[in-house]
PDB file of N, CA and C in Angstrom:
ATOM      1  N   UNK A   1      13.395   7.533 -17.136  1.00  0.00           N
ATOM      2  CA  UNK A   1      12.653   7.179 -15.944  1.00  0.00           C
ATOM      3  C   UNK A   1      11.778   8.367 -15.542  1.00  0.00           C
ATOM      4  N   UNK A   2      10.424   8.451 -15.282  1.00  0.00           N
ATOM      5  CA  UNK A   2       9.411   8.934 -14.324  1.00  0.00           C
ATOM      6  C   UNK A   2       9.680   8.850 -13.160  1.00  0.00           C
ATOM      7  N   UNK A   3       9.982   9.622 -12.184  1.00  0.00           N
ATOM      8  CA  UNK A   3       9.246   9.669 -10.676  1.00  0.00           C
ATOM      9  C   UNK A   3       8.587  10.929 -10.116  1.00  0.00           C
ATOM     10  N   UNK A   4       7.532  10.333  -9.648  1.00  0.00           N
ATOM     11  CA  UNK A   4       6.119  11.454  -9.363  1.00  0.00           C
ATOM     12  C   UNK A   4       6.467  10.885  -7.893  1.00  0.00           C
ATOM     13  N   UNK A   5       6.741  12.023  -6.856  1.00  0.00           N
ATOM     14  CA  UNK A   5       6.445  12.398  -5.675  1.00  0.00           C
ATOM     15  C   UNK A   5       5.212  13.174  -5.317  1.00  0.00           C
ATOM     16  N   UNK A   6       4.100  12.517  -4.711  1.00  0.00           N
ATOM     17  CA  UNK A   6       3.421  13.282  -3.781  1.00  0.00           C
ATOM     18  C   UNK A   6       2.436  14.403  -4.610  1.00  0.00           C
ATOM     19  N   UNK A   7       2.581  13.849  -5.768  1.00  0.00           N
ATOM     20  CA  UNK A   7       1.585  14.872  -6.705  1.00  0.00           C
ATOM     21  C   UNK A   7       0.528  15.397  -6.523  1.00  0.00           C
ATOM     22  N   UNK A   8       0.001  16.523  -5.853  1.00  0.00           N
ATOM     23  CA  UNK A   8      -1.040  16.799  -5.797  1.00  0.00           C
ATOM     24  C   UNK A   8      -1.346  17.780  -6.552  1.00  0.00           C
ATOM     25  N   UNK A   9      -3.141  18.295  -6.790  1.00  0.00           N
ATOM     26  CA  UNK A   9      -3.570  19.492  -7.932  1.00  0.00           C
ATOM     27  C   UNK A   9      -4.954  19.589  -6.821  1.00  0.00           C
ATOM     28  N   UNK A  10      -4.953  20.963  -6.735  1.00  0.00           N
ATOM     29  CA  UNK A  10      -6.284  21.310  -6.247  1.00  0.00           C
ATOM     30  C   UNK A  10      -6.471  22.260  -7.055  1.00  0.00           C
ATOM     31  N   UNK A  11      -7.953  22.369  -7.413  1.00  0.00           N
ATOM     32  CA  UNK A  11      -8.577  23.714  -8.200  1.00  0.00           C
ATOM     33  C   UNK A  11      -9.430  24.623  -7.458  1.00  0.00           C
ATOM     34  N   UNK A  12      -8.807  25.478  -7.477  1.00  0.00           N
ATOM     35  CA  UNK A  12      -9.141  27.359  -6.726  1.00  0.00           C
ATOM     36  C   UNK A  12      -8.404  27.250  -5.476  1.00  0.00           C
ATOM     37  N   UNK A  13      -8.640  28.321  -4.731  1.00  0.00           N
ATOM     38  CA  UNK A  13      -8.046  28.555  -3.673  1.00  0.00           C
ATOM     39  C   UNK A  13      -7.994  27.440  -2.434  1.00  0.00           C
ATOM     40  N   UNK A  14      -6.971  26.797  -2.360  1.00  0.00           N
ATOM     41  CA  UNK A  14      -6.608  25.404  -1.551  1.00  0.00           C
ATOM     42  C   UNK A  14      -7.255  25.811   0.208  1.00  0.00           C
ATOM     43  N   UNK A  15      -7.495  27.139   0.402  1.00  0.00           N
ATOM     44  CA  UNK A  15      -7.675  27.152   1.665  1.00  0.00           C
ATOM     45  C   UNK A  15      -9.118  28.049   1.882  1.00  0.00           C
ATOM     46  N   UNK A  16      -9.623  27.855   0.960  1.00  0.00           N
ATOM     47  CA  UNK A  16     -11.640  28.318   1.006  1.00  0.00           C
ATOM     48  C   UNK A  16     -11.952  26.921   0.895  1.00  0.00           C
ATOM     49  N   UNK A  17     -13.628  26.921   1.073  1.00  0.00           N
ATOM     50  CA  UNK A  17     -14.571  26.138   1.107  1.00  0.00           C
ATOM     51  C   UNK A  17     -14.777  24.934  -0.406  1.00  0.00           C
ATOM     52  N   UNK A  18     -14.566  25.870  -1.489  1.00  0.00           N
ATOM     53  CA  UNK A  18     -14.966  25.470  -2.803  1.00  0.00           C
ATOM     54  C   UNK A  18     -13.599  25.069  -3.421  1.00  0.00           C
ATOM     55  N   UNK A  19     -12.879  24.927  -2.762  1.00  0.00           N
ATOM     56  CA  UNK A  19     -11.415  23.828  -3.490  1.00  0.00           C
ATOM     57  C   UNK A  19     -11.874  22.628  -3.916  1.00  0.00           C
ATOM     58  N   UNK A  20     -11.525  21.606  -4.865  1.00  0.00           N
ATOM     59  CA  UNK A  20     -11.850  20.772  -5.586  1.00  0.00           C
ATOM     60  C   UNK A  20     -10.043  20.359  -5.772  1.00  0.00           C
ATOM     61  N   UNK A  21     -10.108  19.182  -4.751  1.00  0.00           N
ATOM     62  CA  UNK A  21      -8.986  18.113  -4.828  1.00  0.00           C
ATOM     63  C   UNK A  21      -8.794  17.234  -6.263  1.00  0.00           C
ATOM     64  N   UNK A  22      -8.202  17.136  -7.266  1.00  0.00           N
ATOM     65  CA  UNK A  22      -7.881  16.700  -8.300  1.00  0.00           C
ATOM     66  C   UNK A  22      -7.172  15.499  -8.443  1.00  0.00           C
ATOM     67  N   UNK A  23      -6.378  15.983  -7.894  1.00  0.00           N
ATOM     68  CA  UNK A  23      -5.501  14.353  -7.614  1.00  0.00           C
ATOM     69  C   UNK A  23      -4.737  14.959  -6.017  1.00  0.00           C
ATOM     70  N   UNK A  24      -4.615  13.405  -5.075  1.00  0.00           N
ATOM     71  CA  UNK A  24      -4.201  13.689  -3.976  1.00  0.00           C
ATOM     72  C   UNK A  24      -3.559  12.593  -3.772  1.00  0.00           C
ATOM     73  N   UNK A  25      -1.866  13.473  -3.739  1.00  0.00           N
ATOM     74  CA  UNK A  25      -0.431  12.791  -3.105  1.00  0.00           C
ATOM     75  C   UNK A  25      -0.685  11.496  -4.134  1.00  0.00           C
ATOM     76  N   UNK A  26       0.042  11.293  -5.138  1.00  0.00           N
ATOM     77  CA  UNK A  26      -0.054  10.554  -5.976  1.00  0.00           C
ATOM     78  C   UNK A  26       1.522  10.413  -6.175  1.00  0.00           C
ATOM     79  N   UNK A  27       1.941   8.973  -6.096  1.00  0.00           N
ATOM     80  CA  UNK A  27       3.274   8.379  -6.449  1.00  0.00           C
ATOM     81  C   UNK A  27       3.698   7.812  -6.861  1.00  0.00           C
ATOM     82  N   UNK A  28       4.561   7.481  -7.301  1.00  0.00           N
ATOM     83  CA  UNK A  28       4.929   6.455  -8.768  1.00  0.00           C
ATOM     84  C   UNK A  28       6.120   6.659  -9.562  1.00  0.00           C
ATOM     85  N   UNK A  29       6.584   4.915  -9.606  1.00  0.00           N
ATOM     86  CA  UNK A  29       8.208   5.367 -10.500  1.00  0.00           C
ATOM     87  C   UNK A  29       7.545   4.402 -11.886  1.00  0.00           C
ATOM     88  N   UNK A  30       8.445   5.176 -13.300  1.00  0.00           N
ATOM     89  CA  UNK A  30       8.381   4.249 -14.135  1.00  0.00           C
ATOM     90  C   UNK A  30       9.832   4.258 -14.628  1.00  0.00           C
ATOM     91  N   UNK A  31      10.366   2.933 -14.468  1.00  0.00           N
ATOM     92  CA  UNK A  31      11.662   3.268 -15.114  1.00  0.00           C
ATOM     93  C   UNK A  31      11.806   2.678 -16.635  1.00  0.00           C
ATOM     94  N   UNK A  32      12.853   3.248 -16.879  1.00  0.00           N
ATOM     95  CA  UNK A  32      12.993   2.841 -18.714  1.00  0.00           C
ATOM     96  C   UNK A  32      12.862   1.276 -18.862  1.00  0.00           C
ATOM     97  N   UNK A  33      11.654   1.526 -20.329  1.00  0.00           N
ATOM     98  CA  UNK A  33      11.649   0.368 -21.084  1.00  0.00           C
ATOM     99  C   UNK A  33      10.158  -0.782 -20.140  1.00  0.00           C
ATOM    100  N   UNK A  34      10.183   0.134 -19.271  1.00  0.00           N
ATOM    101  CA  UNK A  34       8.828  -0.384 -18.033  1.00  0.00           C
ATOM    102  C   UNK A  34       7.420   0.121 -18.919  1.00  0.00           C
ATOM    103  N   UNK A  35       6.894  -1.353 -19.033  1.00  0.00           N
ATOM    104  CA  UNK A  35       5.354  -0.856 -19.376  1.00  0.00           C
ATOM    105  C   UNK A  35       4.307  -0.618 -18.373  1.00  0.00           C
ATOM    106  N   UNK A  36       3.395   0.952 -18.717  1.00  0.00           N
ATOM    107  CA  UNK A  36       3.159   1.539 -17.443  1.00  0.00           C
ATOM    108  C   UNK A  36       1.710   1.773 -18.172  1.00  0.00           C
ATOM    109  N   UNK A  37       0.187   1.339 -17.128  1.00  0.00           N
ATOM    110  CA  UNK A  37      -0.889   1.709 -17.652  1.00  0.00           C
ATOM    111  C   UNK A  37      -1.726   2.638 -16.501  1.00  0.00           C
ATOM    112  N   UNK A  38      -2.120   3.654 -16.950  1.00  0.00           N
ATOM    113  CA  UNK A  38      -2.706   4.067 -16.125  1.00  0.00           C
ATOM    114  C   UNK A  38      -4.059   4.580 -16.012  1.00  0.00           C
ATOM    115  N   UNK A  39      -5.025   3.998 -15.182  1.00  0.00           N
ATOM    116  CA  UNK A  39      -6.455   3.522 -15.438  1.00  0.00           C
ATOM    117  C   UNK A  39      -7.295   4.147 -13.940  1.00  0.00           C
ATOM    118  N   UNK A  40      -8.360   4.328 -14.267  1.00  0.00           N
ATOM    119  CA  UNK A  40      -9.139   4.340 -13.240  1.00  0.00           C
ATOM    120  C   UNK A  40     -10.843   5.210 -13.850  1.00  0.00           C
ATOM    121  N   UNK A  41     -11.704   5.201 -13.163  1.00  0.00           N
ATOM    122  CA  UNK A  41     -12.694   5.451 -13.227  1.00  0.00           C
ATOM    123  C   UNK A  41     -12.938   7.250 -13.516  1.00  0.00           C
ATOM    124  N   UNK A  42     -13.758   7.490 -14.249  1.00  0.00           N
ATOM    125  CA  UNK A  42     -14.475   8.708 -14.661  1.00  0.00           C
ATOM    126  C   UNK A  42     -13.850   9.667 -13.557  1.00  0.00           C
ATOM    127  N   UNK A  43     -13.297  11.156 -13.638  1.00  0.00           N
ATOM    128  CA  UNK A  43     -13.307  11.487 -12.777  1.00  0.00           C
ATOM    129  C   UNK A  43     -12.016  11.663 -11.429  1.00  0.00           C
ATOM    130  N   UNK A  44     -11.120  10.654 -11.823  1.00  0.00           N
ATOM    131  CA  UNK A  44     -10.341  10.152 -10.744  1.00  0.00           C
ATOM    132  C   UNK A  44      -9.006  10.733 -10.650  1.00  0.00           C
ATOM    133  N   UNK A  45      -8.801  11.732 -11.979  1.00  0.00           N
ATOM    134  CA  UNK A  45      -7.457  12.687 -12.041  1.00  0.00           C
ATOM    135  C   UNK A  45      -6.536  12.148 -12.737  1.00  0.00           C
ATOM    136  N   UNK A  46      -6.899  11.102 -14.128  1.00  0.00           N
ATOM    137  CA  UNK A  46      -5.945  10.595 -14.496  1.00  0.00           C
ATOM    138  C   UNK A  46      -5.345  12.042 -15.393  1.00  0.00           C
ATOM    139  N   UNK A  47      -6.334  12.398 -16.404  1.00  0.00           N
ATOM    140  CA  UNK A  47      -6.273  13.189 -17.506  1.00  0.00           C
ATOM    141  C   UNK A  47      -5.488  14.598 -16.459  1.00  0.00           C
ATOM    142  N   UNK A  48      -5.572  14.947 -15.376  1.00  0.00           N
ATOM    143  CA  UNK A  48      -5.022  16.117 -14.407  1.00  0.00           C
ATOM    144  C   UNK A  48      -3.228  15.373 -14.120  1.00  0.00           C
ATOM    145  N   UNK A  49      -3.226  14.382 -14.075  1.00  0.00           N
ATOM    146  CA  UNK A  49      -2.127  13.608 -13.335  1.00  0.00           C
ATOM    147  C   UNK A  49      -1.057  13.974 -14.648  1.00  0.00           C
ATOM    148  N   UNK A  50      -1.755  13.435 -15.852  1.00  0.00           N
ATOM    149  CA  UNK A  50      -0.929  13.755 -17.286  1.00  0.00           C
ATOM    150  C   UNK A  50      -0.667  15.005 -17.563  1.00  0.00           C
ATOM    151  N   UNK A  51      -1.646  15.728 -17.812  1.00  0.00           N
ATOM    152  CA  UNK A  51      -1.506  17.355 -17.867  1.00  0.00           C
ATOM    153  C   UNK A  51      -0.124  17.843 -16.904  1.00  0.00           C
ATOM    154  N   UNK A  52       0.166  17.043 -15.652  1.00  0.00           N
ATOM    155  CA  UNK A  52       1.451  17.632 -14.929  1.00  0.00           C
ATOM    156  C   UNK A  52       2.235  17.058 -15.106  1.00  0.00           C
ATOM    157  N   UNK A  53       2.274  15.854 -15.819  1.00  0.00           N
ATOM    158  CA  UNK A  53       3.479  15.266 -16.440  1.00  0.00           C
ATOM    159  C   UNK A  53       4.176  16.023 -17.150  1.00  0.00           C
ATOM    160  N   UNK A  54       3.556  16.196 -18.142  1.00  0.00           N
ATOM    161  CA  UNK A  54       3.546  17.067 -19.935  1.00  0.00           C
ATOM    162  C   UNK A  54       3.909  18.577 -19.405  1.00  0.00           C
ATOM    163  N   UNK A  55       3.527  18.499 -18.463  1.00  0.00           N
ATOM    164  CA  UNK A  55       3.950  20.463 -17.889  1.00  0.00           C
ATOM    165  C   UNK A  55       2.982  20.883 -18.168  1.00  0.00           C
ATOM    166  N   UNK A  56       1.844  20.735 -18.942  1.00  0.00           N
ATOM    167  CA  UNK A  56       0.402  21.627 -19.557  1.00  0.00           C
ATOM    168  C   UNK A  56      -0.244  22.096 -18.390  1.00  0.00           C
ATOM    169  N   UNK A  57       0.360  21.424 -17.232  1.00  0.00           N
ATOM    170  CA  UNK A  57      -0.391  22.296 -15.808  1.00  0.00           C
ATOM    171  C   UNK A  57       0.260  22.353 -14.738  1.00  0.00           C
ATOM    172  N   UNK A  58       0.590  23.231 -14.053  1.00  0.00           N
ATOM    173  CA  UNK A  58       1.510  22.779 -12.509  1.00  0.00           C
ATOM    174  C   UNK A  58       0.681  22.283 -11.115  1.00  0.00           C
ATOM    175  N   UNK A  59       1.610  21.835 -10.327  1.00  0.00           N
ATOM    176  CA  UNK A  59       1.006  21.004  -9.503  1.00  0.00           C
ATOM    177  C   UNK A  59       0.734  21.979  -8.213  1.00  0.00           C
ATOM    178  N   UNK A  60      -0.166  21.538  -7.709  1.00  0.00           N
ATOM    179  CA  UNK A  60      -0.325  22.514  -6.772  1.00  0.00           C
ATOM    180  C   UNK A  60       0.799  22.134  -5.190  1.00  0.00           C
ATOM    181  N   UNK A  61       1.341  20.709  -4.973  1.00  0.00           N
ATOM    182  CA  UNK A  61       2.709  20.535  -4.229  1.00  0.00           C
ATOM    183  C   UNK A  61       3.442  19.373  -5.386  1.00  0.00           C
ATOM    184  N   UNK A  62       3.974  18.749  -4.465  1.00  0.00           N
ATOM    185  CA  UNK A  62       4.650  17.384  -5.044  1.00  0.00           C
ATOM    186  C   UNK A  62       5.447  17.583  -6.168  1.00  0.00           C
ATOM    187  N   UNK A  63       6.238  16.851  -7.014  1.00  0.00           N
ATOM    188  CA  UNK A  63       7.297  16.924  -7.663  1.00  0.00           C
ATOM    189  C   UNK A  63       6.920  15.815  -8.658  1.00  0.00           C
ATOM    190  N   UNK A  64       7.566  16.150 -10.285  1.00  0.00           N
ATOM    191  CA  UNK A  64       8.387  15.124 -11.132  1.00  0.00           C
ATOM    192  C   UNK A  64       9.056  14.873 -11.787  1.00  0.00           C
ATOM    193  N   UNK A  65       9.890  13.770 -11.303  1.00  0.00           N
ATOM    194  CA  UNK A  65      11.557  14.566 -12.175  1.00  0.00           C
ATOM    195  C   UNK A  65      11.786  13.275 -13.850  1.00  0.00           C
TER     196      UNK A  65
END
């Protein structure tokens, strides 16, 4: 099972001007044997959302266990 609490990723310093929100508070269970697609438009933090799945990036709050 997947569960993503509250996932968020911002890029650079979260509390200057030039932060760039990545994905914001993002949640979601997948439990075993559950077919799970995950889609959205150019841009929208899927490929950032995976990267913190996989560990290839940490999140800037939120959790997944």
């Amino acid at each position: 099972m997947i569960e993503v609490q509250s996932l968020t990723k911002i890029f650079g310093d979260p509390k200057s001007d030039k932060a760039v929100p990545a994905v914001d508070d993002v949640t979601f269970t997948v439990k075993a044997g559950e077919m799970f697609a995950f889609l959205g438009p150019n841009g929208a933090g899927k490929t950032t959302t995976i990267q913190m799945l996989t560990t290839l990036l940490r999140p800037t709050s939120g959790s997944v266990r």
